[in-house]
Protein backbone atom coordinates (compact mmCIF):
# COMPACT_ATOMS: atom_id res chain seq x y z
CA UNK A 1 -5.01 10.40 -32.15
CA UNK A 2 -5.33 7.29 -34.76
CA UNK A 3 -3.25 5.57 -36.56
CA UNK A 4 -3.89 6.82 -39.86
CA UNK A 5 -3.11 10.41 -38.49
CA UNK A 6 -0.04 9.10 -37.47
CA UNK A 7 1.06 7.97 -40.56
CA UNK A 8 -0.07 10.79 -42.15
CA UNK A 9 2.37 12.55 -39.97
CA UNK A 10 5.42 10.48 -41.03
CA UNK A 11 4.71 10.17 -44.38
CA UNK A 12 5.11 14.41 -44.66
CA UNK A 13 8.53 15.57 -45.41
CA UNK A 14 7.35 19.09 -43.52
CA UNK A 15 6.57 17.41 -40.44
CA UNK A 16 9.83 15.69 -37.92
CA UNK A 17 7.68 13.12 -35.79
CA UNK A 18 9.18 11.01 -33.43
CA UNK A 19 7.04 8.51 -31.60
CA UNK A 20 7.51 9.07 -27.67
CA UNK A 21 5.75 7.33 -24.87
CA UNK A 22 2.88 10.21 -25.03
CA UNK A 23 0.86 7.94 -27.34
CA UNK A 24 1.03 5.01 -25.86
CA UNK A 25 -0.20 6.25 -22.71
CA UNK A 26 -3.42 7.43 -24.16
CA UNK A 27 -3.33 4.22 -25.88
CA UNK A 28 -3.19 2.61 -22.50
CA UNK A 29 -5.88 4.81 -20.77
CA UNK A 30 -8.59 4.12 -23.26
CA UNK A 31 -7.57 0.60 -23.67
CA UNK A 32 -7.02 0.73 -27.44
CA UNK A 33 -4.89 -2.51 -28.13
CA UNK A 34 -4.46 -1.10 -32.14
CA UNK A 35 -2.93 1.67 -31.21
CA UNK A 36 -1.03 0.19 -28.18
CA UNK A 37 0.90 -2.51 -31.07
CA UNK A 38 1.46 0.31 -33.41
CA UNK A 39 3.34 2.27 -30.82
CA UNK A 40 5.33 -0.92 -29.52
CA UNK A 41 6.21 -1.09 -33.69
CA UNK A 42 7.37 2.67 -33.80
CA UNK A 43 8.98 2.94 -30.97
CA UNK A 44 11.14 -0.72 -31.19
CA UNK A 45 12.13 1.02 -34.77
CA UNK A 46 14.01 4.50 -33.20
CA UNK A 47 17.16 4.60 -33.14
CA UNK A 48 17.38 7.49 -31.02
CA UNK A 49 17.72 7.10 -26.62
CA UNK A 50 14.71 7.15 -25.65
CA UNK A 51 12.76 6.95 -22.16
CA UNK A 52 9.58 5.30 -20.97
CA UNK A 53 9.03 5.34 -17.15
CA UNK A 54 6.03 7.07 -17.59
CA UNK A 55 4.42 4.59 -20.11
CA UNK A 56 5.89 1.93 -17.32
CA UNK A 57 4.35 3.80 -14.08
CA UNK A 58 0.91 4.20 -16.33
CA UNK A 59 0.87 0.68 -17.05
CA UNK A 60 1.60 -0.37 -13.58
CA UNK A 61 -1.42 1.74 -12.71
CA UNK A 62 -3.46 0.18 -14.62
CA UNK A 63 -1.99 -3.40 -13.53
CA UNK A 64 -1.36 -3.99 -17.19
CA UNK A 65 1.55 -5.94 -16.17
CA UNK A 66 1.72 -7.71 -19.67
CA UNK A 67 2.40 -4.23 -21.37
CA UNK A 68 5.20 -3.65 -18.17
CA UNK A 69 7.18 -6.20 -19.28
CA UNK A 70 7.67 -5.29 -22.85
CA UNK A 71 8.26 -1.84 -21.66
CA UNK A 72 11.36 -3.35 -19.61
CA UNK A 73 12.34 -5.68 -22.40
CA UNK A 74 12.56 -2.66 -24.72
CA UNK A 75 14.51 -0.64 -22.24
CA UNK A 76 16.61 -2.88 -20.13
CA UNK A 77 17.35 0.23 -18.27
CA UNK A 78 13.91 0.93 -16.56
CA UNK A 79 14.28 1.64 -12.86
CA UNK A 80 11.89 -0.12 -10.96
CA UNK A 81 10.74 1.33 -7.72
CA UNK A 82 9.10 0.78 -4.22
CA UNK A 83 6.78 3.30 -6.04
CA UNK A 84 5.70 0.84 -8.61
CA UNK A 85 4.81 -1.79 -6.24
CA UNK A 86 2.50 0.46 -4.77
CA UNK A 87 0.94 1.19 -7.88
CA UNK A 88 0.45 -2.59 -8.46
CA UNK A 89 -1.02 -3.28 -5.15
CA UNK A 90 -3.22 -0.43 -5.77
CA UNK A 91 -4.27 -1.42 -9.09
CA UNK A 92 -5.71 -5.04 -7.65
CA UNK A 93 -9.41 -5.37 -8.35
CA UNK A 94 -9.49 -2.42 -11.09
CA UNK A 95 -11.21 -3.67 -14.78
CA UNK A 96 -8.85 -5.49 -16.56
CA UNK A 97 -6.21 -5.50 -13.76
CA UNK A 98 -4.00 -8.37 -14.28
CA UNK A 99 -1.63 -8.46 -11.03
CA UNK A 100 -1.86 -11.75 -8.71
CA UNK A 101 0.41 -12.32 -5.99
CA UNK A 102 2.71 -13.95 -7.96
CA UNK A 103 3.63 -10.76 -10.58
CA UNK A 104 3.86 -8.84 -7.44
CA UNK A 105 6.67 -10.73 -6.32
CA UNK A 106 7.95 -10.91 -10.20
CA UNK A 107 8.48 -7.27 -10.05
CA UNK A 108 9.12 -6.35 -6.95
CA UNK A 109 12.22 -8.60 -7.03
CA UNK A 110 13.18 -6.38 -9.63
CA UNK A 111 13.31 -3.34 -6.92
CA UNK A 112 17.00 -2.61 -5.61
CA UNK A 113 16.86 -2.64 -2.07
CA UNK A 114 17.56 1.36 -1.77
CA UNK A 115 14.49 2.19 -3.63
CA UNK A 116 12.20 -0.40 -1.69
CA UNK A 117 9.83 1.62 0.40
CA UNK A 118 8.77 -1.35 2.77
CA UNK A 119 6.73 0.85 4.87
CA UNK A 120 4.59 2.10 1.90
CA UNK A 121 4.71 -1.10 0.31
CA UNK A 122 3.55 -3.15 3.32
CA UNK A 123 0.59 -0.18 3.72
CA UNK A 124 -0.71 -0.61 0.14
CA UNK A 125 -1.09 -4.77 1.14
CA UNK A 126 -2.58 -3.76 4.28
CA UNK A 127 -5.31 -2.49 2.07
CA UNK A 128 -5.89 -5.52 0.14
CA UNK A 129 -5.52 -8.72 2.70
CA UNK A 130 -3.71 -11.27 5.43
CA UNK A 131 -1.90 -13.20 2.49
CA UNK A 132 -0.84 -10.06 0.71
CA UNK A 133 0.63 -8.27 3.82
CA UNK A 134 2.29 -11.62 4.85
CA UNK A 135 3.67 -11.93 1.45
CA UNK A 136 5.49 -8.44 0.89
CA UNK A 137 7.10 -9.19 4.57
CA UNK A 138 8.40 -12.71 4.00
CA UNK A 139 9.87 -11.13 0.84
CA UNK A 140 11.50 -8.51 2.67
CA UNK A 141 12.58 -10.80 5.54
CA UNK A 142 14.02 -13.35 2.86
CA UNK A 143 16.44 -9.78 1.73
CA UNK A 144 20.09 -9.46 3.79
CA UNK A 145 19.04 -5.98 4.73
CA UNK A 146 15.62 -6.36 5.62
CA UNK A 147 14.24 -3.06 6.44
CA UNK A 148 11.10 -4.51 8.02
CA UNK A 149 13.02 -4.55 11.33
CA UNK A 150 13.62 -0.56 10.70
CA UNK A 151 10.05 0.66 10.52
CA UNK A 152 8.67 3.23 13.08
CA UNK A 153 5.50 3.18 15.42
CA UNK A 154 3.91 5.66 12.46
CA UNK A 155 4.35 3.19 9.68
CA UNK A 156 2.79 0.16 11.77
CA UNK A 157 0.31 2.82 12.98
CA UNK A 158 -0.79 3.63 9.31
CA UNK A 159 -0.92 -0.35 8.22
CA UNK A 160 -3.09 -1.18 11.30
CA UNK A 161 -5.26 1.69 10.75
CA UNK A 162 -6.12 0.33 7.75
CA UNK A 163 -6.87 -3.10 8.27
CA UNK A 164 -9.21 -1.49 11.45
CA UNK A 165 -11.28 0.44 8.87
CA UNK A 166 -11.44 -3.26 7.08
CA UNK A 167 -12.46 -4.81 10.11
CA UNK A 168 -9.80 -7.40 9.33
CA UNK A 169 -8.75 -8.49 12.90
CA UNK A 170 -6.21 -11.52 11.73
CA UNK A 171 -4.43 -9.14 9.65
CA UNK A 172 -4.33 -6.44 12.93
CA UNK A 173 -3.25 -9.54 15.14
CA UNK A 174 -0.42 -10.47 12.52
CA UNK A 175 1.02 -6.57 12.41
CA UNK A 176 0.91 -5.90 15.93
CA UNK A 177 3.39 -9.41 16.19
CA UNK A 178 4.86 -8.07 13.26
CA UNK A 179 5.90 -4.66 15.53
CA UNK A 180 6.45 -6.89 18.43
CA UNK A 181 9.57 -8.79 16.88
CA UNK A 182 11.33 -6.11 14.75
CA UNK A 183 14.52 -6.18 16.51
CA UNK A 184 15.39 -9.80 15.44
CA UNK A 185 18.24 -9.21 12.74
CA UNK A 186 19.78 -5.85 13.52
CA UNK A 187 22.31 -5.15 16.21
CA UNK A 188 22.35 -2.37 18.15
CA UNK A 189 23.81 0.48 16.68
CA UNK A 190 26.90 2.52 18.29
CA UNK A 191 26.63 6.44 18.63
CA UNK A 192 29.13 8.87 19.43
CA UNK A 193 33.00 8.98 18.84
CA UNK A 194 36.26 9.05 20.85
CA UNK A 195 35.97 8.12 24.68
CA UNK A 196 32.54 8.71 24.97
CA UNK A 197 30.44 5.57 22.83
CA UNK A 198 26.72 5.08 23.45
CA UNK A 199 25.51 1.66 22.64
CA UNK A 200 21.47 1.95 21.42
CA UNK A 201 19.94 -0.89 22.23
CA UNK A 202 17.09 -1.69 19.62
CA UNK A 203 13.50 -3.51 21.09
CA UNK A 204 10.40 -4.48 19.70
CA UNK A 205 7.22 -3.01 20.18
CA UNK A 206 6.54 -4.62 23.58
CA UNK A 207 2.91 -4.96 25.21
CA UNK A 208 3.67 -1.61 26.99
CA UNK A 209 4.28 0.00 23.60
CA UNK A 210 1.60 -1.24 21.65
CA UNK A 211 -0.65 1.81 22.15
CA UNK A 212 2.24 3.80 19.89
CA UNK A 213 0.51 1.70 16.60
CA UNK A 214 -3.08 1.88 17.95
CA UNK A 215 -5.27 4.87 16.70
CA UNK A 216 -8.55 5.03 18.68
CA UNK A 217 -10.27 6.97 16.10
CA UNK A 218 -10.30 4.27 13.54
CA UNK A 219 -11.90 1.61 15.70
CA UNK A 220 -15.25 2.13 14.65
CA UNK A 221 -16.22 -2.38 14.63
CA UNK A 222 -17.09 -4.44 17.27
CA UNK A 223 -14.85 -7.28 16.67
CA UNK A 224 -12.08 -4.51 16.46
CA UNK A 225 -12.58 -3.00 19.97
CA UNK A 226 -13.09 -6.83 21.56
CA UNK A 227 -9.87 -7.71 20.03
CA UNK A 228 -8.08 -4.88 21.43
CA UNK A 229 -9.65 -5.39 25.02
CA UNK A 230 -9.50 -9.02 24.75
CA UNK A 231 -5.61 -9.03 24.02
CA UNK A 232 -5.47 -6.45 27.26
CA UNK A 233 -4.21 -3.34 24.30
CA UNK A 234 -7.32 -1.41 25.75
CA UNK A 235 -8.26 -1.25 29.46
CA UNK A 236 -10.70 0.70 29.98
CA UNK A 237 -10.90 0.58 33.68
CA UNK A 238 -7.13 1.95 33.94
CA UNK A 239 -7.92 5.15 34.82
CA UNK A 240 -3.83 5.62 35.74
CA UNK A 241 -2.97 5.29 32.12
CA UNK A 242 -3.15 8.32 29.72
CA UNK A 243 -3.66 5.81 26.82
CA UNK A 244 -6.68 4.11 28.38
CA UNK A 245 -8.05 6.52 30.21
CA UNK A 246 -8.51 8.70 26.96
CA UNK A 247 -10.20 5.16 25.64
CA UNK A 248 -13.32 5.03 27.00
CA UNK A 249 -14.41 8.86 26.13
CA UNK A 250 -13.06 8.47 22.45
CA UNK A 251 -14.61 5.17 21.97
CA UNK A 252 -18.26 6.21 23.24
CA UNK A 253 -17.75 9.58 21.51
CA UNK A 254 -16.98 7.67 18.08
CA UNK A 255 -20.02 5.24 18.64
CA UNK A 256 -22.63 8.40 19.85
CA UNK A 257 -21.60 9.80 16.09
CA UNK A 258 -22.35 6.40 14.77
CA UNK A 259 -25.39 6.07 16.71
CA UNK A 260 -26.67 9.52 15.05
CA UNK A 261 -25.41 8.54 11.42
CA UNK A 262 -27.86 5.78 11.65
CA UNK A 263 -30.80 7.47 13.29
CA UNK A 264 -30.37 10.49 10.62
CA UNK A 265 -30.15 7.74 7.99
CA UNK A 266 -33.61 6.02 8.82
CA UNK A 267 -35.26 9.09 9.29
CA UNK A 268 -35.13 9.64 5.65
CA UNK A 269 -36.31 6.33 4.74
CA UNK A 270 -39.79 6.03 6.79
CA UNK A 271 -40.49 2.46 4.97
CA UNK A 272 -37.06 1.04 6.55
CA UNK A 273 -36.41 0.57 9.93
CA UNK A 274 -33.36 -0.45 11.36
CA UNK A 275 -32.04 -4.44 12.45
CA UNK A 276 -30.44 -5.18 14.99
CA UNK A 277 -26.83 -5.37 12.96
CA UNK A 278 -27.37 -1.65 12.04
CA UNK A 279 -27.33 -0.98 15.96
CA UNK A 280 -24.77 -2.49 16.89
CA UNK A 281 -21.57 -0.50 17.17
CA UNK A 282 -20.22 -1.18 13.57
């Protein structure tokens, strides 16, 4: 749609056109900044209700986080989620994606602490770096209700996973320590009623825990699986432990498929043969 069609449209006594956040969307998308000021102008001249999360979420996909602040300054009301943060975090190292660590942390202030999703949140950062996982947790450890202590083995599981498949061992290290030391703020919690009270007492992820947020699967690097062994997470020679005694056969099996990517991958390509980095189990 153009502009001129538009005012085409209003300019027709047959046709009722209101503006809606339709337009700007596709505005948005193809990155048309005429069109994207023209619908800013039509839509800051209704004086109907109107609603724009989904010109909001769109521009948060896109990290447009200019255009996501006059969408909130032209309707106060916009609820800001856990869901947008996500988006943002996603959106880092798109085309034209303008979110740094600092307009994370301008918007996600904005997020009431109901609608925070820290275990999403924190897996989107996991995706990205160290500095970005350690900042969405010191945010949510600077909140009264900091959630962070709440998470399960699954959502630490998911985080780690990722930062595996990045082969980003400082940001594993930092997770697992994470896990370790949830139970700092909360007390324990108090179940039952009348005469009969069960106090649950809450406790970190201790070093006999730890294999709860480890997936074996995912540890396809070197300095991954020498990390793990190295802190003692993975002992191999424990044959009395389900955990590690499922290790060894999961790890070899995972590097044997490795092993035959490679070998399948050079035998198409007779001019290249492979280094010694190509061999190793990576």
């Amino acid at each position: 749609m153009s502009i001129y069609l538009i005012e085409r449209l209003n300019a027709s006594p047959l046709i009722k056109y209101e503006p809606d956040d339709d337009c700007l969307i596709q505005a948005l998308k193809s990155g048309d900044k005429d069109m994207i000021e023209h619908c800013f102008t039509e839509l800051s001249e209704r004086t109907l209700n109107y609603r724009l999360e989904s010109a909001f979420r769109e521009a948060m996909e896109l990290g447009n986080v200019s255009i996501a602040r006059r969408l909130m300054a032209l309707w106060p009301k916009m609820n800001v989620t856990g869901s947008h943060i996500v988006l943002l975090l996603e959106s880092l190292g798109r085309h034209a994606s303008e979110v740094t660590e600092s307009t994370i942390i301008e918007i996600l202030i904005l997020v009431p602490e109901p609608s925070y999703n820290e275990a999403d949140i924190i897996r989107a950062a996991s995706n990205i770096s160290l500095s970005m996982i350690k900042l969405v947790v010191d945010h949510f450890n600077s909140m009264p209700k900091n959630d962070v202590d709440r998470m399960k083995a699954t959502d630490f599981r998911k985080s780690i996973d990722l930062c595996a498949k990045r082969c980003d061992v400082q940001s594993i290290d930092y997770l697992i320590d994470v896990a370790i030391n949830v139970d700092g703020k909360n007390p324990p919690a108090n179940i039952g009623s009348g005469s009969v009270r069960v106090t649950r007492v809450r406790y970190g992820w201790d070093q006999h825990r730890i294999h709860d947020i480890i997936t074996l699967d995912v540890i396809t690097n070197s300095s991954v699986l020498t990390y793990f062994m190295d802190k003692g997470y993975i002992n191999v020679s424990d044959d009395n432990d389900k955990f590690n005694s499922n290790a060894l056969y999961t790890i070899v099996n995972k590097a044997c498929v490795k092993m035959s990517s490679i070998n399948v991958q050079y035998q198409q390509s007779s001019e290249q043969q492979p280094s010694q980095n190509d061999l190793l189990y990576v």
